[in-house]
N, C-alpha and C. Protein backbone atom coordinates (compact mmCIF):
# COMPACT_ATOMS: atom_id res chain seq x y z
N UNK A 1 0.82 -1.19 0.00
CA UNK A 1 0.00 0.00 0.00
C UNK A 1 0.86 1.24 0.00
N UNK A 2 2.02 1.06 0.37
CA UNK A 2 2.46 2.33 0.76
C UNK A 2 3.35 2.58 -0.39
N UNK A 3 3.34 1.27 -1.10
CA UNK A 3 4.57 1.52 -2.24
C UNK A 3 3.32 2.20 -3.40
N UNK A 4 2.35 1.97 -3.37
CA UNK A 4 1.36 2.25 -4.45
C UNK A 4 1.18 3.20 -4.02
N UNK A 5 1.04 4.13 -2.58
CA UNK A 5 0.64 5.72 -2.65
C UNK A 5 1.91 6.52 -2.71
N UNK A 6 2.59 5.70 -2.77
CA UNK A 6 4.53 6.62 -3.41
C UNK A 6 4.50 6.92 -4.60
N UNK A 7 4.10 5.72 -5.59
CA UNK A 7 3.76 5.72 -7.17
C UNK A 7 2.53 6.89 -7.56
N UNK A 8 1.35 6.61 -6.38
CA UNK A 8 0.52 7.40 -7.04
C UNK A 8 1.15 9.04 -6.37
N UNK A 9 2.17 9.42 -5.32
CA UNK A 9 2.13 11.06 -5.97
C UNK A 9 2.88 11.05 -6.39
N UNK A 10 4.17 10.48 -6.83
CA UNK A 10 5.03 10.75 -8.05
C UNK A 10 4.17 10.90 -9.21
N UNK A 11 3.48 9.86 -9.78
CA UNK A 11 2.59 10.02 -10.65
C UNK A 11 1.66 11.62 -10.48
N UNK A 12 0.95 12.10 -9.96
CA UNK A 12 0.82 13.36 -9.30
C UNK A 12 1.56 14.37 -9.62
N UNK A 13 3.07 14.67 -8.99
CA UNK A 13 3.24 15.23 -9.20
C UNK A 13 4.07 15.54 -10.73
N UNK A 14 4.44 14.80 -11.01
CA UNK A 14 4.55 14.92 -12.67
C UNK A 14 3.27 15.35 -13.46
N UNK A 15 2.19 14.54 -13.33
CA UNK A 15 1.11 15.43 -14.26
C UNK A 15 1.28 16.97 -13.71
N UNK A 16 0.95 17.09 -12.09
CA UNK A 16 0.97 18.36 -12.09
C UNK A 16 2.04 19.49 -12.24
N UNK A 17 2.99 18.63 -12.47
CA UNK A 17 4.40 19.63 -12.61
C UNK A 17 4.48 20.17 -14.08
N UNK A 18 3.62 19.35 -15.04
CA UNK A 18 3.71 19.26 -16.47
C UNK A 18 3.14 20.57 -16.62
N UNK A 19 1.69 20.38 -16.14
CA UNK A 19 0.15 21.32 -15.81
C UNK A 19 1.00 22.72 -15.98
N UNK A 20 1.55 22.97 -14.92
CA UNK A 20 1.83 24.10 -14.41
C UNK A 20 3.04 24.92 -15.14
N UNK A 21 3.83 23.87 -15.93
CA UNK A 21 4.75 24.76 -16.76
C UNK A 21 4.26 24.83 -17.97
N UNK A 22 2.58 24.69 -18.71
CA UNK A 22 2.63 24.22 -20.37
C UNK A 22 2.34 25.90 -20.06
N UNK A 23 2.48 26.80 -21.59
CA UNK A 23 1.74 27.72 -21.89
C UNK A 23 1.39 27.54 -23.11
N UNK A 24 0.30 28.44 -24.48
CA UNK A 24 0.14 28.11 -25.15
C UNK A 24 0.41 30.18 -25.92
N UNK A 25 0.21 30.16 -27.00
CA UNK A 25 0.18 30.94 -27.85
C UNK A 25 -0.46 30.55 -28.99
N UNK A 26 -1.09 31.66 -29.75
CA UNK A 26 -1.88 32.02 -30.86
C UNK A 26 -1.69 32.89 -32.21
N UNK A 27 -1.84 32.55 -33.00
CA UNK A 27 -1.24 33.63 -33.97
C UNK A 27 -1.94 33.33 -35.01
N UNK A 28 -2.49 34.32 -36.08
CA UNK A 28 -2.79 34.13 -37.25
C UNK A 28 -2.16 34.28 -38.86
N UNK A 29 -2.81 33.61 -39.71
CA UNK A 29 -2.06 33.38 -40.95
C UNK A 29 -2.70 34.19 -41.69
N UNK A 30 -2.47 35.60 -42.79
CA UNK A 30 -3.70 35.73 -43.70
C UNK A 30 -3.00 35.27 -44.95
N UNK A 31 -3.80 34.87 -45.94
CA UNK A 31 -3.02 34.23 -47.17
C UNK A 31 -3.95 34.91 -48.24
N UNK A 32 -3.82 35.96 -48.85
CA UNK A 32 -3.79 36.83 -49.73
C UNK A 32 -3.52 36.30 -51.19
N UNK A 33 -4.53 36.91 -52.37
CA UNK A 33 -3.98 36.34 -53.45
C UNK A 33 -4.75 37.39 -54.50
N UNK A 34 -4.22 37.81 -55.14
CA UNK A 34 -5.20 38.77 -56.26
C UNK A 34 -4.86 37.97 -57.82
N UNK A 35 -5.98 38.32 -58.22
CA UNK A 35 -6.14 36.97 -59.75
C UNK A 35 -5.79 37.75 -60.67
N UNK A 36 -5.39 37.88 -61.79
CA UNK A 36 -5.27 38.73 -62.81
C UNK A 36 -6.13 37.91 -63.84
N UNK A 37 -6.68 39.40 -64.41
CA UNK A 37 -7.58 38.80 -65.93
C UNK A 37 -6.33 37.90 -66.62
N UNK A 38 -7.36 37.05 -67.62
CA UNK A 38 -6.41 36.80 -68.26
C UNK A 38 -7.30 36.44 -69.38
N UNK A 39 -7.11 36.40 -70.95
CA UNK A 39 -7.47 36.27 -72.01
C UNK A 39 -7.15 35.57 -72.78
N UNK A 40 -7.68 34.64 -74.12
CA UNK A 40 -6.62 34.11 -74.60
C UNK A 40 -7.69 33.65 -76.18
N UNK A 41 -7.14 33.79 -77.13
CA UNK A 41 -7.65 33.54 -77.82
C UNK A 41 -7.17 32.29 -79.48
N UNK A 42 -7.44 31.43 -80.28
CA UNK A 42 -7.00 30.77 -81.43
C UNK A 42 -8.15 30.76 -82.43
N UNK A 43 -7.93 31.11 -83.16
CA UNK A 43 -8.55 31.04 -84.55
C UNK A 43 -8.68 30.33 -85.51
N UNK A 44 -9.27 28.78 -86.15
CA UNK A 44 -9.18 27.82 -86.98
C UNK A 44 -9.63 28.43 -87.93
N UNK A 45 -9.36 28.66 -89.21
CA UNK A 45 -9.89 29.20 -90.52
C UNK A 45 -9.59 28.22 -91.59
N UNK A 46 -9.47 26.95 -91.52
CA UNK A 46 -8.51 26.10 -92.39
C UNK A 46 -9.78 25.76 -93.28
N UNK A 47 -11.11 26.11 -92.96
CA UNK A 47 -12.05 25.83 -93.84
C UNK A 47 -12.48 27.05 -94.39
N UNK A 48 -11.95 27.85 -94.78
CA UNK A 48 -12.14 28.78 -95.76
C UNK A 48 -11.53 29.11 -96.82
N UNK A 49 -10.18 28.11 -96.74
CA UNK A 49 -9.78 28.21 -98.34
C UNK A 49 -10.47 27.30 -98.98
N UNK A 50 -11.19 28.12 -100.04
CA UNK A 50 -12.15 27.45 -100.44
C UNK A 50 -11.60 26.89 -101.49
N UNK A 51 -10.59 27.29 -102.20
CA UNK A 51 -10.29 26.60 -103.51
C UNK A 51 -11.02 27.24 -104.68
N UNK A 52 -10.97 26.41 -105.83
CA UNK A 52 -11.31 26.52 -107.45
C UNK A 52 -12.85 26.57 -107.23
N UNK A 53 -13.83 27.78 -107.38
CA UNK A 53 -15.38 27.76 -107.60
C UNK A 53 -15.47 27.66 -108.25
N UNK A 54 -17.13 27.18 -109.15
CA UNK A 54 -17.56 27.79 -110.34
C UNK A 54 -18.74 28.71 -109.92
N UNK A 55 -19.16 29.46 -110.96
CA UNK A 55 -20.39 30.63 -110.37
C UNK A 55 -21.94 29.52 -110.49
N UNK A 56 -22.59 29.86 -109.33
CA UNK A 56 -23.47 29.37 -109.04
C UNK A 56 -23.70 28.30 -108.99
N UNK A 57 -22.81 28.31 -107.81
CA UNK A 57 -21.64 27.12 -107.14
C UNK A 57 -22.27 27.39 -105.56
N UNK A 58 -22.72 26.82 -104.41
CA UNK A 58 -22.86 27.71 -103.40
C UNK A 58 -22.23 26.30 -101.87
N UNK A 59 -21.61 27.05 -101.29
CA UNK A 59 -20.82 26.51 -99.93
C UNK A 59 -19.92 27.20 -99.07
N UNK A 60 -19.69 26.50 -98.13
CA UNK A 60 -19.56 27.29 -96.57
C UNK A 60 -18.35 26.61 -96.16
N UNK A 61 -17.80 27.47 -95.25
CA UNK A 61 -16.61 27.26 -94.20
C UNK A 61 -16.45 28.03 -92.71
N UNK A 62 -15.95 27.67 -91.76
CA UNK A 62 -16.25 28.09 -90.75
C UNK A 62 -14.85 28.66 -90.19
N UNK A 63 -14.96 29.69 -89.42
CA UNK A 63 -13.91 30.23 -88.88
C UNK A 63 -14.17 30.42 -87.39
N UNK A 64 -13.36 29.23 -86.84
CA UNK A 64 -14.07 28.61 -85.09
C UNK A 64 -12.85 29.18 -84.55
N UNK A 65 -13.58 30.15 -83.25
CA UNK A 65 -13.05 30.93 -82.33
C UNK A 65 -12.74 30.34 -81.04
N UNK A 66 -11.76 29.81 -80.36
CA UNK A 66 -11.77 29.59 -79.07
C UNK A 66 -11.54 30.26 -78.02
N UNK A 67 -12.17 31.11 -77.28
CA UNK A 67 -12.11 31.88 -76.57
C UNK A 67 -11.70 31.40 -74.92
N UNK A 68 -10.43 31.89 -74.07
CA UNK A 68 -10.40 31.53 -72.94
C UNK A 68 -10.01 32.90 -72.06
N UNK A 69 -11.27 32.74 -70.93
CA UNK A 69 -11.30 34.49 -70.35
C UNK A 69 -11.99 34.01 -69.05
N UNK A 70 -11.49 34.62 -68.06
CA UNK A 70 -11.80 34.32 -66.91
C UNK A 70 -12.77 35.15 -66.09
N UNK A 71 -12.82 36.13 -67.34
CA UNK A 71 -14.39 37.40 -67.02
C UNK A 71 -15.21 37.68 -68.34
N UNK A 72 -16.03 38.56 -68.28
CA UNK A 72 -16.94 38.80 -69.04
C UNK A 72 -16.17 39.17 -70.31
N UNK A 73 -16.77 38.38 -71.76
CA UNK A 73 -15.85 39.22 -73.22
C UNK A 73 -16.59 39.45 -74.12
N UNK A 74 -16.43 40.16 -75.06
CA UNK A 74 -16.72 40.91 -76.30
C UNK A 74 -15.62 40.38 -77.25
N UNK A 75 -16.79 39.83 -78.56
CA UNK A 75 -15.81 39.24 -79.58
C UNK A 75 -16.13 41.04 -80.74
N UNK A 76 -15.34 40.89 -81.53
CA UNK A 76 -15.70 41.77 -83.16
C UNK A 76 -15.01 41.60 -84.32
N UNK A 77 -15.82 41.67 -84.87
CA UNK A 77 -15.17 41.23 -86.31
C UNK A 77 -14.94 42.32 -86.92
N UNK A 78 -13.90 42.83 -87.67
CA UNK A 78 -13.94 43.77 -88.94
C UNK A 78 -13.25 43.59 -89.90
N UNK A 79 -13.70 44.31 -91.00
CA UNK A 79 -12.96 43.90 -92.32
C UNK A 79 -11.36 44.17 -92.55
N UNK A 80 -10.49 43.59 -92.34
CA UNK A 80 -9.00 44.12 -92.43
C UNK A 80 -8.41 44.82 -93.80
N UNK A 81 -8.47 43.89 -95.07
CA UNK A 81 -7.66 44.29 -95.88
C UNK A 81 -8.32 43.55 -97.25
N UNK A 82 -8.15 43.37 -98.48
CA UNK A 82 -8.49 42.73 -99.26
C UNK A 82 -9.27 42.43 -100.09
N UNK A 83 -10.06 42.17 -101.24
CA UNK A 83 -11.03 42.14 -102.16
C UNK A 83 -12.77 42.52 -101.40
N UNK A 84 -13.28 42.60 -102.42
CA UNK A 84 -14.66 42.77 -101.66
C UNK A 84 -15.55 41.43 -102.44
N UNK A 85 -14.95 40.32 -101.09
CA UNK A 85 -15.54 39.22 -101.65
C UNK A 85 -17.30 39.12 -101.42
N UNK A 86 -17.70 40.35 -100.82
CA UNK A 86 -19.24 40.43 -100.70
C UNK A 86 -20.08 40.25 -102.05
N UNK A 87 -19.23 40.97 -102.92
CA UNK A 87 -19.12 40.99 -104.03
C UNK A 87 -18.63 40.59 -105.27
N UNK A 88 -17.66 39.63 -105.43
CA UNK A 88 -17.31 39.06 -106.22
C UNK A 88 -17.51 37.75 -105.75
N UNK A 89 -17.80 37.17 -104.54
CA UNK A 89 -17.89 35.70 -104.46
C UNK A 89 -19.51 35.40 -103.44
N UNK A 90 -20.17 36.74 -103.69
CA UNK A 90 -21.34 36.46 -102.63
C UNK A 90 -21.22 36.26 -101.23
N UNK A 91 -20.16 36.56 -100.97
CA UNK A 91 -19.56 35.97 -99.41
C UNK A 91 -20.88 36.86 -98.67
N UNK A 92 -21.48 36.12 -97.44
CA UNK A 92 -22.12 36.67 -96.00
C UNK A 92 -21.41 35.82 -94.64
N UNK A 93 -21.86 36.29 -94.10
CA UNK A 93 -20.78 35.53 -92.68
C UNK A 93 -22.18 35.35 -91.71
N UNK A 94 -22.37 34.72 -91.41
CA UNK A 94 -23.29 34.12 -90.29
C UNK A 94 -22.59 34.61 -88.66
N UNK A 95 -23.05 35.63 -87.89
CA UNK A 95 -22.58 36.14 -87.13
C UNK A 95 -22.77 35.42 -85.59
N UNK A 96 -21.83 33.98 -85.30
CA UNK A 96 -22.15 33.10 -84.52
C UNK A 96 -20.73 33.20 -83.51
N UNK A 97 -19.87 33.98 -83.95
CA UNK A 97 -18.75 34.63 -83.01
C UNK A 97 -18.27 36.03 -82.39
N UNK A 98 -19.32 36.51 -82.95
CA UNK A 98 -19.30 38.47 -82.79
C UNK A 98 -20.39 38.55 -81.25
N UNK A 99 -20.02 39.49 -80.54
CA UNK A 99 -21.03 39.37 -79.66
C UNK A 99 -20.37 39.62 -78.16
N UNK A 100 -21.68 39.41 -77.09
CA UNK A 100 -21.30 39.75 -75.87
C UNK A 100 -21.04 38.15 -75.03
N UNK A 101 -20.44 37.64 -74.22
CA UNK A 101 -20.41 36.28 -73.88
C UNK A 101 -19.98 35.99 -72.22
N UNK A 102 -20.36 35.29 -71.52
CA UNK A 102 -19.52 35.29 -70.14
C UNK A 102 -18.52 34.38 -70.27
N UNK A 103 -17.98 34.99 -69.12
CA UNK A 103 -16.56 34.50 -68.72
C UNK A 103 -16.83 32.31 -69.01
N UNK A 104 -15.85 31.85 -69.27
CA UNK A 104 -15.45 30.82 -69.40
C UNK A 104 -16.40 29.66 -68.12
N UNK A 105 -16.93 28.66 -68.27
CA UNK A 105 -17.34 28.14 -67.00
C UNK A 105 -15.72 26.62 -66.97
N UNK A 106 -15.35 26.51 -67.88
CA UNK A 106 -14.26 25.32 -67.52
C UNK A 106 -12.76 25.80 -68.51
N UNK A 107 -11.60 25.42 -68.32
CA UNK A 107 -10.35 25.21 -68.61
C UNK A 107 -10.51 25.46 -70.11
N UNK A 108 -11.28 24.18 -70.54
CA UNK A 108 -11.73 24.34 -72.64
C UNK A 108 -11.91 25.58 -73.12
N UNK A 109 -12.30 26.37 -72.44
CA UNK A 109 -12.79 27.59 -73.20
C UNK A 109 -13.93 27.63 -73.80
N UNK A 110 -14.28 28.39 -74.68
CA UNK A 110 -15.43 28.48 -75.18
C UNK A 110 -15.60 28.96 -76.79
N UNK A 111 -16.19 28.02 -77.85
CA UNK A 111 -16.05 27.56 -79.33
C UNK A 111 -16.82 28.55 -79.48
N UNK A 112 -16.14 29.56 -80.47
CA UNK A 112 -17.69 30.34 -81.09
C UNK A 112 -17.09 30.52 -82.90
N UNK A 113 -18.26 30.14 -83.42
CA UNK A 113 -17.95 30.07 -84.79
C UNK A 113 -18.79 31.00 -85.28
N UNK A 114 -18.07 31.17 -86.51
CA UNK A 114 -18.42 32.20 -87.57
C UNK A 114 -18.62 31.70 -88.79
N UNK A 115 -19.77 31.61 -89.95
CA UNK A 115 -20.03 30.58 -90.87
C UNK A 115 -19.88 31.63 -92.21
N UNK A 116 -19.22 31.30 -92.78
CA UNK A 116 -18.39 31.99 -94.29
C UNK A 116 -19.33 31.39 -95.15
N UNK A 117 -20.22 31.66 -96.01
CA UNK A 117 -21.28 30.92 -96.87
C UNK A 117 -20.43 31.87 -98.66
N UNK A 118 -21.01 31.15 -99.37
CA UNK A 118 -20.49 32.02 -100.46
C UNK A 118 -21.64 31.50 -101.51
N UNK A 119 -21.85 31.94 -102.75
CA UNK A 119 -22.61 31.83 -103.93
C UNK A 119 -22.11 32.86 -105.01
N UNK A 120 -21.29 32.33 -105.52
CA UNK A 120 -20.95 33.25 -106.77
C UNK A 120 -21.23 33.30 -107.75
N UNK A 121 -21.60 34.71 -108.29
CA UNK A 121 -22.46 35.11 -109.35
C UNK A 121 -21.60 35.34 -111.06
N UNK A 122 -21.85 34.99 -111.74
CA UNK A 122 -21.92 34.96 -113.11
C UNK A 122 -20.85 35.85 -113.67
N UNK A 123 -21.17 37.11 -112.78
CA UNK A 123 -20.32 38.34 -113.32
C UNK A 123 -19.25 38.77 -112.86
N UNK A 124 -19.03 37.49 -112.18
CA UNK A 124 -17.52 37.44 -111.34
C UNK A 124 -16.15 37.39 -112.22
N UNK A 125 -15.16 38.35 -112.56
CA UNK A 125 -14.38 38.09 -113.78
C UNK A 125 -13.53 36.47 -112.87
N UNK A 126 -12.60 35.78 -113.81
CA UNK A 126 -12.02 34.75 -113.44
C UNK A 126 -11.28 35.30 -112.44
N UNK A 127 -10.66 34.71 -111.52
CA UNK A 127 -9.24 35.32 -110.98
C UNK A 127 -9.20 35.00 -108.89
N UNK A 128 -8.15 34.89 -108.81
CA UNK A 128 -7.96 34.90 -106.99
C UNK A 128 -8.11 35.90 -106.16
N UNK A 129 -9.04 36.06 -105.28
CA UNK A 129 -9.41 37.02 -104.55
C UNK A 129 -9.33 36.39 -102.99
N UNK A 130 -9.16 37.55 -102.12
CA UNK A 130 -9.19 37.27 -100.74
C UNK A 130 -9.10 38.21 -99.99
N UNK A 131 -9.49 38.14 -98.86
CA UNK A 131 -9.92 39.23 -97.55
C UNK A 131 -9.88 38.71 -96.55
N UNK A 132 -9.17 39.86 -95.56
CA UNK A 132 -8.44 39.33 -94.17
C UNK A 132 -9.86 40.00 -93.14
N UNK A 133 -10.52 39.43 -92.37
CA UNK A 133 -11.35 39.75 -91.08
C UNK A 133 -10.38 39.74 -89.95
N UNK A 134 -10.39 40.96 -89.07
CA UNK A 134 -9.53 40.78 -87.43
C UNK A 134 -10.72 40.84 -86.44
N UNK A 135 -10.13 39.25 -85.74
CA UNK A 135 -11.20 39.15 -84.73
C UNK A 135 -10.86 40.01 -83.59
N UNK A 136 -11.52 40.52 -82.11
CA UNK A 136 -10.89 41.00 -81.25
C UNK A 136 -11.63 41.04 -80.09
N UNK A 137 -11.13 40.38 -79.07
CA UNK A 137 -11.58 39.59 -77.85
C UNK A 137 -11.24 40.93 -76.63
N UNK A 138 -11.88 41.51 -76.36
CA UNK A 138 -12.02 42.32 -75.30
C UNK A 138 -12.32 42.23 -73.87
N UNK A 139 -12.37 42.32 -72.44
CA UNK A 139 -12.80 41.87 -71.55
C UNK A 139 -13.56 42.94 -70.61
């Protein structure tokens, strides 16, 4: 008995010797981060060389936009440089990439195409014509 109430205040006083010297401290972390826009854009046009027509001939090609933006964008199209294939090859553009669009929901980005249709008319003299459109992705 007496060896077991020796054990139990040694035991005692070690917990309480422990007790009495722990202290603790607190501190906080802030972890800060600011995102930058970011934009990004590729242009497939490989279906618009259209090649050898004949007049009143009529077909399409697409000029697919991939857009990657992490906020709200604005696509536009304008005419750059080059023939007025409105007119010599009937060209209209189906306006399926011009426009207002939100930000990206995944990594892929977001496909917006533009449809190049043509029908050329009769009074088209022979010869190679072409015209540059600049797309332009705004945020």
């Amino acid at each position: 008995m007496k060896k077991t109430l020796i054990i139990g205040i040694v035991a005692a006083s070690l917990v309480l010797g422990m007790v009495a010297y722990a202290t603790a401290a607190t501190g906080t972390a802030t972890v800060t981060a600011t995102v930058n826009p970011k934009l990004e854009m590729s242009i497939d046009d490989s279906t618009l060389a259209f090649g050898s027509l004949d007049p009143e001939v009529n077909g399409s090609g697409n000029a697919v936009l991939t857009v990657r933006s992490n906020k709200a964008f604005t696509v536009s199209r304008a005419i750059d440089t080059g023939d007025d294939l409105a007119t010599l090859i009937g060209l209209t553009i189906d306006n399926g990439a011009t426009g207002s669009f939100s930000k990206n929901a995944s990594n892929a980005g977001q496909v917006l195409t533009d449809k190049y249709s043509y029908l050329v008319p009769w009074s088209t003299t022979p010869g190679t014509y072409s015209q540059s459109f600049t797309y332009t992705v705004t945020q």
